[in-house]
N, C-alpha and C. Protein backbone atom coordinates (compact mmCIF):
# COMPACT_ATOMS: atom_id res chain seq x y z
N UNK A 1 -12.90 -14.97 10.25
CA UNK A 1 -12.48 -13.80 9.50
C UNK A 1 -12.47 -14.14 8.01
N UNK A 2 -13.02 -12.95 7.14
CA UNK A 2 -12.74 -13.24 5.86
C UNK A 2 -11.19 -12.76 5.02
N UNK A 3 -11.05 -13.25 4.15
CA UNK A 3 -9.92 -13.09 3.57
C UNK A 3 -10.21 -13.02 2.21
N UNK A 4 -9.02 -11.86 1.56
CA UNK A 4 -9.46 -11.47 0.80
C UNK A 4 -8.02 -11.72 -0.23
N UNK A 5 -7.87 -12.85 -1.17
CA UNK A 5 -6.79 -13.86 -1.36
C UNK A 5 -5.75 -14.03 0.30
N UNK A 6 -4.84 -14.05 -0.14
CA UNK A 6 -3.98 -13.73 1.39
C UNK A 6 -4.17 -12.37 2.41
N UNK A 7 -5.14 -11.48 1.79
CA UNK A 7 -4.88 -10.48 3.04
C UNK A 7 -6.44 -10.51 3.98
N UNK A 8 -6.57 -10.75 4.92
CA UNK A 8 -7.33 -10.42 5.85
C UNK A 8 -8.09 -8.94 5.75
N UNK A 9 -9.69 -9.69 6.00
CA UNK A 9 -10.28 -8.22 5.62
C UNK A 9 -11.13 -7.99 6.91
N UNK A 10 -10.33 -6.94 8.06
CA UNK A 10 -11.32 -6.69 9.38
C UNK A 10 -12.57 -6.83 8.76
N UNK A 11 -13.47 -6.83 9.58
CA UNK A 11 -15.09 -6.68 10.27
C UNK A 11 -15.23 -5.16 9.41
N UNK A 12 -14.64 -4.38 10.34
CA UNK A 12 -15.00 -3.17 9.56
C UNK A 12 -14.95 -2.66 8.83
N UNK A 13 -14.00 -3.22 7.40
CA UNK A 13 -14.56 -3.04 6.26
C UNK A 13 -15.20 -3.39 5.35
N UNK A 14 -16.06 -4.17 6.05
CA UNK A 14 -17.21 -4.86 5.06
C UNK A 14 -18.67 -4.09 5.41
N UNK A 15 -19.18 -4.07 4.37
CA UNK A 15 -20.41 -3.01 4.59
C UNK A 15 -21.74 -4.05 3.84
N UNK A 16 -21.47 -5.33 2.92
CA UNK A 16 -21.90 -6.38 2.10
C UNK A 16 -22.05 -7.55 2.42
N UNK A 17 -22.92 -8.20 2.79
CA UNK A 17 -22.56 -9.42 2.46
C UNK A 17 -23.96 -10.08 2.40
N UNK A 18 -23.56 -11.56 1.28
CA UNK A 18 -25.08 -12.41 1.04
C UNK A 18 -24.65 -13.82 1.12
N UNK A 19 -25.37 -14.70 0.85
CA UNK A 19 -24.78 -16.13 0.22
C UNK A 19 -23.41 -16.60 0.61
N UNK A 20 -23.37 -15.70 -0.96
CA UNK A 20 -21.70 -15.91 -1.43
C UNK A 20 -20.70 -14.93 -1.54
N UNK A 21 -21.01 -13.80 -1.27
CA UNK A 21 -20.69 -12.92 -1.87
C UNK A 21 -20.42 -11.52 -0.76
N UNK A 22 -19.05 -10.90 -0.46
CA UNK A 22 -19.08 -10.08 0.33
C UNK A 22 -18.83 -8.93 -0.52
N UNK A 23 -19.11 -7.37 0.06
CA UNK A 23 -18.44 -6.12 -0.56
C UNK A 23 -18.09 -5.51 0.96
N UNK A 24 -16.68 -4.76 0.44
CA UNK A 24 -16.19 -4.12 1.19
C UNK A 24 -15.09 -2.49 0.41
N UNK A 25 -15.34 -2.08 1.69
CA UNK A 25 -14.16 -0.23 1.18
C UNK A 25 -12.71 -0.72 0.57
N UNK A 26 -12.30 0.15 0.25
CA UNK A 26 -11.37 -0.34 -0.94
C UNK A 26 -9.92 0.36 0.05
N UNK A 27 -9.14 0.06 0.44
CA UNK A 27 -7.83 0.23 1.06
C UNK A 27 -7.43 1.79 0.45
N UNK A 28 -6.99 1.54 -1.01
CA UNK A 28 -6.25 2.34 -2.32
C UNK A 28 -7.30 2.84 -3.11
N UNK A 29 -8.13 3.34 -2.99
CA UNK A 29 -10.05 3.88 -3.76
C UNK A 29 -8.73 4.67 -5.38
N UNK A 30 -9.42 4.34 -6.09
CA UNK A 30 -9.13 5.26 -7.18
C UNK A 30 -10.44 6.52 -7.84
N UNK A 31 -11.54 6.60 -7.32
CA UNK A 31 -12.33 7.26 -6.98
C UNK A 31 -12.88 7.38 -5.85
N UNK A 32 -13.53 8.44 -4.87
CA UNK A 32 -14.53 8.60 -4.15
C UNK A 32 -15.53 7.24 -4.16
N UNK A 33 -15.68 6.35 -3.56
CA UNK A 33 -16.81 5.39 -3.29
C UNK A 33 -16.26 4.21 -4.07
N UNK A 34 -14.86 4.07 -4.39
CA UNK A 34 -14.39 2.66 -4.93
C UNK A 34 -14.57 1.53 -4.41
N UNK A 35 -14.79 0.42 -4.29
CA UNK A 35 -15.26 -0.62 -3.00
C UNK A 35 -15.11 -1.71 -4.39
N UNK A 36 -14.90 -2.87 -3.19
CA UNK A 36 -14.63 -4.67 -4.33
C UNK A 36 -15.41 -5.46 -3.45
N UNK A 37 -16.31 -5.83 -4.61
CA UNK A 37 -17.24 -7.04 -4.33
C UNK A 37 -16.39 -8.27 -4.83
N UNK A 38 -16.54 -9.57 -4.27
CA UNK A 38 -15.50 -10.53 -3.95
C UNK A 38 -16.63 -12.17 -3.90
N UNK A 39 -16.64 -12.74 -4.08
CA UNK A 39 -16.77 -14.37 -3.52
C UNK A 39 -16.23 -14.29 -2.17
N UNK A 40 -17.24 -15.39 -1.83
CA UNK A 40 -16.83 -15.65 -0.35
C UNK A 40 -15.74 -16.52 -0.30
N UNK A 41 -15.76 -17.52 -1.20
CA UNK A 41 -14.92 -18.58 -1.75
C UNK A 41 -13.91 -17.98 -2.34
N UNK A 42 -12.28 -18.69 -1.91
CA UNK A 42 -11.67 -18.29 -3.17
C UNK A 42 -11.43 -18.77 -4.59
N UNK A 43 -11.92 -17.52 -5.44
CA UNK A 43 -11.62 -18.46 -6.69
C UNK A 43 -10.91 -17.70 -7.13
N UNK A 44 -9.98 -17.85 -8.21
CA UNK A 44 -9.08 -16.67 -9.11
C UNK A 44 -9.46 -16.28 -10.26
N UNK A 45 -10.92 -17.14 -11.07
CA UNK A 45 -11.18 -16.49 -12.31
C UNK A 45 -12.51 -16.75 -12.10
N UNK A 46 -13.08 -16.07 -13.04
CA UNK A 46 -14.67 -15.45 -13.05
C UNK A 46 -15.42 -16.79 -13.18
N UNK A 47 -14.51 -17.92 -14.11
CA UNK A 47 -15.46 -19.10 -14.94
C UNK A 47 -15.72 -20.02 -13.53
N UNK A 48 -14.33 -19.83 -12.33
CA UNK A 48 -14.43 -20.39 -11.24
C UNK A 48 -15.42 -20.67 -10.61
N UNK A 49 -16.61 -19.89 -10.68
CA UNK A 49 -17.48 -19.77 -10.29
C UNK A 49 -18.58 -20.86 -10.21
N UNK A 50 -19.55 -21.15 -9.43
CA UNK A 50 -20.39 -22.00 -9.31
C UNK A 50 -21.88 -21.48 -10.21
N UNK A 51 -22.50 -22.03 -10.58
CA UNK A 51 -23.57 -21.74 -10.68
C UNK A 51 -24.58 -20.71 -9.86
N UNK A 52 -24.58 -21.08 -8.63
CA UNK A 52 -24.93 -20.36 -7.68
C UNK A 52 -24.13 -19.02 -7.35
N UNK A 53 -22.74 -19.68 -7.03
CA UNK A 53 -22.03 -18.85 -6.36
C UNK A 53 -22.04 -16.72 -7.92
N UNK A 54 -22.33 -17.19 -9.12
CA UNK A 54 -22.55 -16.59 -10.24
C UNK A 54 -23.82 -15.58 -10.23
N UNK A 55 -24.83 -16.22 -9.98
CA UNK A 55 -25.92 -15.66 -9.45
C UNK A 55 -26.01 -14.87 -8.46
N UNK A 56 -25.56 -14.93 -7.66
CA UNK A 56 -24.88 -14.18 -5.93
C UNK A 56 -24.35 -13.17 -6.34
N UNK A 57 -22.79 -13.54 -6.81
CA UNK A 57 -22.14 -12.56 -7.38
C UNK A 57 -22.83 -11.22 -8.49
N UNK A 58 -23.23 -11.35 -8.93
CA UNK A 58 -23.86 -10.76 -10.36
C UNK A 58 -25.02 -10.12 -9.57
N UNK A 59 -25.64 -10.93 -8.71
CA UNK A 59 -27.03 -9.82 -8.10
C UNK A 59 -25.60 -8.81 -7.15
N UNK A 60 -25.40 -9.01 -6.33
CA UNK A 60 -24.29 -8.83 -5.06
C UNK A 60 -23.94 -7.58 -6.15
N UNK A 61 -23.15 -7.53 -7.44
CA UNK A 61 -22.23 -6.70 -7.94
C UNK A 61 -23.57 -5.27 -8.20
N UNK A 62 -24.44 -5.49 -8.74
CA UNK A 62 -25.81 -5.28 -9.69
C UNK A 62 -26.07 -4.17 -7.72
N UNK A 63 -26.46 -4.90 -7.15
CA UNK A 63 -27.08 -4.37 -5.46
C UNK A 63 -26.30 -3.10 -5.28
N UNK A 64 -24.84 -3.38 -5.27
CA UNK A 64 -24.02 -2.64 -4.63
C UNK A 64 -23.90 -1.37 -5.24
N UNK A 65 -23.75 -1.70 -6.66
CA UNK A 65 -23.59 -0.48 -7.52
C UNK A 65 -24.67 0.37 -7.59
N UNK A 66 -25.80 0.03 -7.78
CA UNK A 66 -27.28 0.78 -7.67
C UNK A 66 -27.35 1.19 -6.72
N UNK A 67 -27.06 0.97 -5.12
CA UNK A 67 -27.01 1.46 -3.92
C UNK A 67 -25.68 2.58 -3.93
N UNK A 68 -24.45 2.07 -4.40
CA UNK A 68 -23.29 3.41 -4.25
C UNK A 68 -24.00 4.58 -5.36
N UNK A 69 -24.46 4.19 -6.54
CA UNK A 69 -24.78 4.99 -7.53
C UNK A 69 -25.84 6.30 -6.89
N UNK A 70 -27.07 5.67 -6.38
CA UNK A 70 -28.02 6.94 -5.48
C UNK A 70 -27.50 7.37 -4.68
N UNK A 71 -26.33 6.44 -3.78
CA UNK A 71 -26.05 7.33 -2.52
C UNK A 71 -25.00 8.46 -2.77
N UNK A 72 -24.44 8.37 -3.96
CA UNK A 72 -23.02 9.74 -4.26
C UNK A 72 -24.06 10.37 -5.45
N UNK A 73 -25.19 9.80 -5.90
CA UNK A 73 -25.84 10.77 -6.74
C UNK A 73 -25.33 10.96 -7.80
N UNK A 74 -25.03 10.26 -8.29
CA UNK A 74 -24.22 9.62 -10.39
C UNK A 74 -25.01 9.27 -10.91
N UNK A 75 -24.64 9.11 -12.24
CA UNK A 75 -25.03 8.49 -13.55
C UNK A 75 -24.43 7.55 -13.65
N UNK A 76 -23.35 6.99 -13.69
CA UNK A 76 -22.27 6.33 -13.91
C UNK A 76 -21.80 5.39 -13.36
N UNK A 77 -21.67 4.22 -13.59
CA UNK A 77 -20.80 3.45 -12.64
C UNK A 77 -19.62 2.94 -13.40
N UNK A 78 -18.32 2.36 -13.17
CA UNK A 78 -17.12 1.79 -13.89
C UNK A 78 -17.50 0.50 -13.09
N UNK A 79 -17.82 -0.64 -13.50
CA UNK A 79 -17.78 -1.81 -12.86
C UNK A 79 -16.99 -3.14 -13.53
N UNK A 80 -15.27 -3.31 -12.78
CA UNK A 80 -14.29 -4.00 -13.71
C UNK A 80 -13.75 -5.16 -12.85
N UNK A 81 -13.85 -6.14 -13.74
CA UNK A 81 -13.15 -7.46 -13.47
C UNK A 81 -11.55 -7.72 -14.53
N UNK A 82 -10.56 -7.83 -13.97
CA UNK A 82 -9.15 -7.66 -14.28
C UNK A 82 -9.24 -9.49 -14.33
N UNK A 83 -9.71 -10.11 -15.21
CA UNK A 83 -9.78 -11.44 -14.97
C UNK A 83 -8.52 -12.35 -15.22
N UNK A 84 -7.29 -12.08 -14.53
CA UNK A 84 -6.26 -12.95 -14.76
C UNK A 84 -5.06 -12.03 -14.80
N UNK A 85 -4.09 -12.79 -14.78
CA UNK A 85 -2.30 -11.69 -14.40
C UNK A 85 -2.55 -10.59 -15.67
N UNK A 86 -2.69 -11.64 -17.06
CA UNK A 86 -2.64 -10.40 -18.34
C UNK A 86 -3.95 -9.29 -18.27
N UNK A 87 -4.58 -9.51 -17.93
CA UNK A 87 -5.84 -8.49 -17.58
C UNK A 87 -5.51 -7.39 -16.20
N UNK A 88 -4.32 -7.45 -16.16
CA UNK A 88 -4.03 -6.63 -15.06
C UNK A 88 -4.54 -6.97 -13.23
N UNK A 89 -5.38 -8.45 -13.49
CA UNK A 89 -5.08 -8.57 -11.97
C UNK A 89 -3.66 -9.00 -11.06
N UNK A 90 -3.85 -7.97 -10.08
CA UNK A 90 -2.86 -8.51 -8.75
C UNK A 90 -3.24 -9.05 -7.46
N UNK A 91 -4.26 -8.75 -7.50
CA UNK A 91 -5.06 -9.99 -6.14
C UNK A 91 -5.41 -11.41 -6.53
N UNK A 92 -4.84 -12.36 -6.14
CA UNK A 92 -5.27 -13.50 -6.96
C UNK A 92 -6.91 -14.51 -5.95
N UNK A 93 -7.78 -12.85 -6.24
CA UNK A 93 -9.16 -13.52 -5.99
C UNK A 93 -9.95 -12.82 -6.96
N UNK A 94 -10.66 -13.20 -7.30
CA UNK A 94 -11.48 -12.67 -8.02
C UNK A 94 -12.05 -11.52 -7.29
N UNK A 95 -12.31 -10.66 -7.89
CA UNK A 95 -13.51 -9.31 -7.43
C UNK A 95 -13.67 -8.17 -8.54
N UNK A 96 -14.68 -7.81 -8.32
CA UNK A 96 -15.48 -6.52 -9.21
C UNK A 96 -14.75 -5.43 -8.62
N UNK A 97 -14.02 -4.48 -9.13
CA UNK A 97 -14.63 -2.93 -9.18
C UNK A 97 -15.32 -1.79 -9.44
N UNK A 98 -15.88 -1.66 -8.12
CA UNK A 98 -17.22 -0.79 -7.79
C UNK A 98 -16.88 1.04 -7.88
N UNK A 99 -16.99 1.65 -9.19
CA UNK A 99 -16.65 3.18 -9.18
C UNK A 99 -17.31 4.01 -9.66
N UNK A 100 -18.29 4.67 -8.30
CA UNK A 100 -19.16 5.87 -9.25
C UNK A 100 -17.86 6.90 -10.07
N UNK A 101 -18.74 6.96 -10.98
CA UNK A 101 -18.03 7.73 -12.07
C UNK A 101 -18.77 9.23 -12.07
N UNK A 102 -17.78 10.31 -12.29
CA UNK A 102 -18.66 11.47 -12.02
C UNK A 102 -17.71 12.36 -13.40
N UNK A 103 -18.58 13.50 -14.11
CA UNK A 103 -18.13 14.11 -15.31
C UNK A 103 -16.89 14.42 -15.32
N UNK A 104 -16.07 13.99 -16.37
CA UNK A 104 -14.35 14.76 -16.21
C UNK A 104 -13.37 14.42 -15.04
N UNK A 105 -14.33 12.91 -14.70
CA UNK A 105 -12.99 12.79 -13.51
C UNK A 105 -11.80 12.58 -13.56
N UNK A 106 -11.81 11.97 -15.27
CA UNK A 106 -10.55 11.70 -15.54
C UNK A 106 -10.16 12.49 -16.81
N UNK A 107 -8.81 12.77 -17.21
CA UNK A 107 -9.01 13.24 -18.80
C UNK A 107 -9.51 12.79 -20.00
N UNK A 108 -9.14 11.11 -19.99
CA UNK A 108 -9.47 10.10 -21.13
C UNK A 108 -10.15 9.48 -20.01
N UNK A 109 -11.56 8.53 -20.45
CA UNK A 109 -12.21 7.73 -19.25
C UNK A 109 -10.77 6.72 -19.23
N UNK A 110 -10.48 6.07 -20.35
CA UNK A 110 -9.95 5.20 -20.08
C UNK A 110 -8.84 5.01 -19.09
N UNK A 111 -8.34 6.31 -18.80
CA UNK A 111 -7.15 6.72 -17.79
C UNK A 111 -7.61 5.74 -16.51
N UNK A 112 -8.50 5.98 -15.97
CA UNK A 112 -9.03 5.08 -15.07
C UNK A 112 -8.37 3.85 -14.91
N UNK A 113 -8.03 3.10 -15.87
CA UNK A 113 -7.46 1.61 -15.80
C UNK A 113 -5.94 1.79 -15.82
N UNK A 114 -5.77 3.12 -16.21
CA UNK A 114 -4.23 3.56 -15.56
C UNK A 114 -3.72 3.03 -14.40
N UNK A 115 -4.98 4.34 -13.99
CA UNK A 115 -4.71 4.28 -12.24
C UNK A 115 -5.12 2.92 -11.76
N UNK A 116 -5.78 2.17 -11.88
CA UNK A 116 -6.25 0.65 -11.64
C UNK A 116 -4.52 -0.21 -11.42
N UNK A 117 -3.89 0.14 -12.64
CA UNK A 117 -2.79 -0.44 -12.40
C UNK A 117 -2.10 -0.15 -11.69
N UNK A 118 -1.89 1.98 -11.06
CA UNK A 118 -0.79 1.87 -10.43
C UNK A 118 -1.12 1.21 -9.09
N UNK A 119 -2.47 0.64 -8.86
CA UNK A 119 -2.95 0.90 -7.13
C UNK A 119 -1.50 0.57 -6.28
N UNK A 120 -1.26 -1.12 -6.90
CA UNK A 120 -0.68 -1.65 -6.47
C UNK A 120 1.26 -1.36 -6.55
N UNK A 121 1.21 -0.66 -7.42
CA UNK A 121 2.44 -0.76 -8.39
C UNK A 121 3.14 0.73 -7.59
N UNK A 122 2.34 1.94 -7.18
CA UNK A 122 2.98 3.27 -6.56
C UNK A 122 3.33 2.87 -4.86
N UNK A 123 3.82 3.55 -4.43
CA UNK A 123 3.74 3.51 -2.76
C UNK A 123 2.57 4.29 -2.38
N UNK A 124 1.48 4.72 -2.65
CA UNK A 124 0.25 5.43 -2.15
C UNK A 124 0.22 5.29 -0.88
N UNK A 125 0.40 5.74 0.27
CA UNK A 125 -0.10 5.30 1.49
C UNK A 125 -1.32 4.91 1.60
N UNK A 126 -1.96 3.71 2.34
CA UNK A 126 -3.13 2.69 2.49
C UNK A 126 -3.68 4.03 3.42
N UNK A 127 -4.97 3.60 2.94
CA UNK A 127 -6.01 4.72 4.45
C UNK A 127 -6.15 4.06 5.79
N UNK A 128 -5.95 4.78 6.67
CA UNK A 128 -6.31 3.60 7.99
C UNK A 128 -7.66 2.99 8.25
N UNK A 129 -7.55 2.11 8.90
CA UNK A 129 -8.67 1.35 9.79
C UNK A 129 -9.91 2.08 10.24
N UNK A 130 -9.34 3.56 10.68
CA UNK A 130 -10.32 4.07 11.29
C UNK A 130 -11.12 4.50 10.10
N UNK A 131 -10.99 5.31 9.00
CA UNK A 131 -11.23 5.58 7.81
C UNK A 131 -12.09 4.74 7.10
N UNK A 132 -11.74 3.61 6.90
CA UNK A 132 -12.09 2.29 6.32
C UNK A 132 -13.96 2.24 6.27
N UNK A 133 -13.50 1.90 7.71
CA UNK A 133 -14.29 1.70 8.92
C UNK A 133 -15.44 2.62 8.59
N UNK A 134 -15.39 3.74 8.77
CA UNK A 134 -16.03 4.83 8.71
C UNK A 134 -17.21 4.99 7.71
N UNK A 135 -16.12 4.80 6.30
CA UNK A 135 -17.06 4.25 5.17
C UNK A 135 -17.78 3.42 4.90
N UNK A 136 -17.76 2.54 5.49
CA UNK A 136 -18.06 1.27 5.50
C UNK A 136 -19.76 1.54 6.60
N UNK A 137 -19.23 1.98 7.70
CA UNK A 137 -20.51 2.05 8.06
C UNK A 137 -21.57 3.22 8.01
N UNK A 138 -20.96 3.72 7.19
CA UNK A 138 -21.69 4.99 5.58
C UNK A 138 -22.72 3.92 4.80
N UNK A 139 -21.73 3.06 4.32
CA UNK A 139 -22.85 2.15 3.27
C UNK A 139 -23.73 1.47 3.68
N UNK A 140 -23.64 1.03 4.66
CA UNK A 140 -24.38 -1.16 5.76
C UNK A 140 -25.96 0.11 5.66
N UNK A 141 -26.41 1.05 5.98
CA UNK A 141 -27.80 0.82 5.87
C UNK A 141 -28.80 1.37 4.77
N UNK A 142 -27.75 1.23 3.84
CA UNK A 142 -27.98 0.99 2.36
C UNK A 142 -28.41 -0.07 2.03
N UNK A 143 -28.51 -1.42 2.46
CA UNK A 143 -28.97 -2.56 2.54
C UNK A 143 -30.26 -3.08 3.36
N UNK A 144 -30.68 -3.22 2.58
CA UNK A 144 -32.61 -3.05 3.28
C UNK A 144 -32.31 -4.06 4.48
N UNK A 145 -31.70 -5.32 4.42
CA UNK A 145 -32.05 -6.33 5.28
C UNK A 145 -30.78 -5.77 6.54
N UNK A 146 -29.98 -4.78 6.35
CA UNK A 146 -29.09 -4.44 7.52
C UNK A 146 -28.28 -5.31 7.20
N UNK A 147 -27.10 -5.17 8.44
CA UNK A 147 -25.66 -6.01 8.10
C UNK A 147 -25.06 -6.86 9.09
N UNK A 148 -24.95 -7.77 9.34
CA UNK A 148 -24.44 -8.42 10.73
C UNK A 148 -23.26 -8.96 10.47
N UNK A 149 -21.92 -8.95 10.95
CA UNK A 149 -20.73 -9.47 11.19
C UNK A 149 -20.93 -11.09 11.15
């Protein structure tokens, strides 16, 4: 099973994976099609990274977004790394956020990193499993080579 810092990430919400590098549906989405691309490895900051494992990542982030981008039919993508506690991360793994962006979704774009903060910070109820799931296998044949567990 993969893990995603301390939390366990079922099978079924991963719709990504290469190398090094998994993507999966986002629990708390702050848009329609939010999803976090991740290292397979844990690391907690971006520099963590391997040489390789950098390359992975960066194609992996680059794949995912161009694939969510045609499939919701945007212009736009928000693609954010919160690199450390003062940068507003609370997962202590590294990962991208993946957010087609669509006109006026927000009032100020920047509001966006609002909501980034409350994910963790409101009681939002989490989406279930089944949900997850669902999305997830929305995206897997978006990936030319298919997806295997």
């Amino acid at each position: 099973m993969f893990m995603f810092a301390q939390h366990p990430l079922h099978p079924s919400q991963l719709f990504y994976k290469s190398s090094y590098s998994l993507a999966f549906v986002n629990i708390k989405p702050v848009v329609p099609g939010h999803v976090l691309v991740i290292p397979k490895r844990r690391v907690r900051r971006f520099y963590e990274l391997t040489k390789d494992e950098l390359f992975d990542f960066s194609l992996s982030c680059q794949r995912v977004a161009k694939a969510l981008e045609e499939y919701y039919g945007v212009r736009s993508m928000s693609l954010v790394i919160q690199d450390g506690v003062d940068a507003g991360q609370t997962v202590d793994h590294l990962h991208m956020h993946i957010m087609p962006r669509r006109p006026n979704d927000f009032k100020k774009n920047d509001d966006l990193y609002v909501e980034l903060e409350r994910i963790d910070a409101d009681n939002r109820e989490q989406r279930s499993k089944e949900s997850m799931e669902k999305e997830a296998m929305e995206y897997r044949p978006l990936f030319e080579e298919g997806f295997q567990i």
